[in-house]
Protein backbone atom coordinates (compact mmCIF):
# COMPACT_ATOMS: atom_id res chain seq x y z
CA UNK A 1 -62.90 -8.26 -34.16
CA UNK A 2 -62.43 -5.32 -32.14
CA UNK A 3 -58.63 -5.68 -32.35
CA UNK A 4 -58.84 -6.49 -36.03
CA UNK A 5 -60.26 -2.83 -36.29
CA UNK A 6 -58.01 -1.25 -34.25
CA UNK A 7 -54.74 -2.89 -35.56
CA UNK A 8 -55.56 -1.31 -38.86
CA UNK A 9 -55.69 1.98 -37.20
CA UNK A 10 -56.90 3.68 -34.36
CA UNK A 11 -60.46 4.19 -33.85
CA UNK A 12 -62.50 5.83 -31.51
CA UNK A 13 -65.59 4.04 -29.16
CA UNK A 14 -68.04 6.12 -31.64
CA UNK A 15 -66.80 4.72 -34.65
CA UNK A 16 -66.66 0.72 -33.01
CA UNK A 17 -69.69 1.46 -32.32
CA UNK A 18 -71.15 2.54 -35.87
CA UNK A 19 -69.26 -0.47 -37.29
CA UNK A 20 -70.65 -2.99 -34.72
CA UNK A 21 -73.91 -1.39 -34.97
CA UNK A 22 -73.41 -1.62 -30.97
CA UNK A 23 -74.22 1.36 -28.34
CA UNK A 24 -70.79 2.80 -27.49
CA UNK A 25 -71.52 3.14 -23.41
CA UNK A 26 -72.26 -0.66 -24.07
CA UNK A 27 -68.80 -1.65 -25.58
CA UNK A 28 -67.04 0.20 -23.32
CA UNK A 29 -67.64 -1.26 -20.15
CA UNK A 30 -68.21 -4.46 -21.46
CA UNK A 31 -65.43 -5.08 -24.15
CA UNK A 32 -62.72 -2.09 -24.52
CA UNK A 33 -62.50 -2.21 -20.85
CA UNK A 34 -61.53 -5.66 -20.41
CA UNK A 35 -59.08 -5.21 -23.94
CA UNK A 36 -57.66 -2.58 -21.78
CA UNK A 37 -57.64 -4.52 -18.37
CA UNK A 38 -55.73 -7.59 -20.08
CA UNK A 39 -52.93 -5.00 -21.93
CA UNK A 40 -54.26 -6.10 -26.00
CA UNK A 41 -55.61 -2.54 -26.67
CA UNK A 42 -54.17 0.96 -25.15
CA UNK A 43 -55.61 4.88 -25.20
CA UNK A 44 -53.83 6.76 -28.01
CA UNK A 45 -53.72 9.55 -24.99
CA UNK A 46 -52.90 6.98 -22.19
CA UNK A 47 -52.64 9.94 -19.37
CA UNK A 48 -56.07 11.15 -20.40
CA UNK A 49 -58.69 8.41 -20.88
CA UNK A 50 -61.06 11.27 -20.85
CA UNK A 51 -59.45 13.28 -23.96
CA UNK A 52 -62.39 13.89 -26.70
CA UNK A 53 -60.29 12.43 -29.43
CA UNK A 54 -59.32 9.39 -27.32
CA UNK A 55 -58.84 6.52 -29.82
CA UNK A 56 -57.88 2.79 -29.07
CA UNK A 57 -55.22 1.30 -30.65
CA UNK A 58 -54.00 -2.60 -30.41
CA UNK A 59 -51.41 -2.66 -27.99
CA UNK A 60 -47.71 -3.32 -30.12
């Protein structure tokens, strides 16, 4: 699901979150972590995982 969302466009942790009707803290260390980990979903600012608009985005 999560890379259903994000292939459509990017979205941020917050918005996941919203959709899911999960906590975002929660899906990122356990899901958009391991998407990241295994290369099927990458930062839309990949040198700053930090940034404030950081988005995900299904890896191409």
């Amino acid at each position: 699901m999560f890379l259903d969302i994000c292939r459509a466009r990017p979205t941020s942790a917050e918005n996941l979150s919203r959709l899911l009707l999960r906590d975002s803290k929660y899906l990122q260390s356990q899901y958009l972590k391991e998407l990241l980990e295994a290369g099927e979903l990458e930062y839309t600012y990949p040198d700053m995982p930090r940034h404030p608009k950081q988005k995900y985005r299904t890896k191409v």
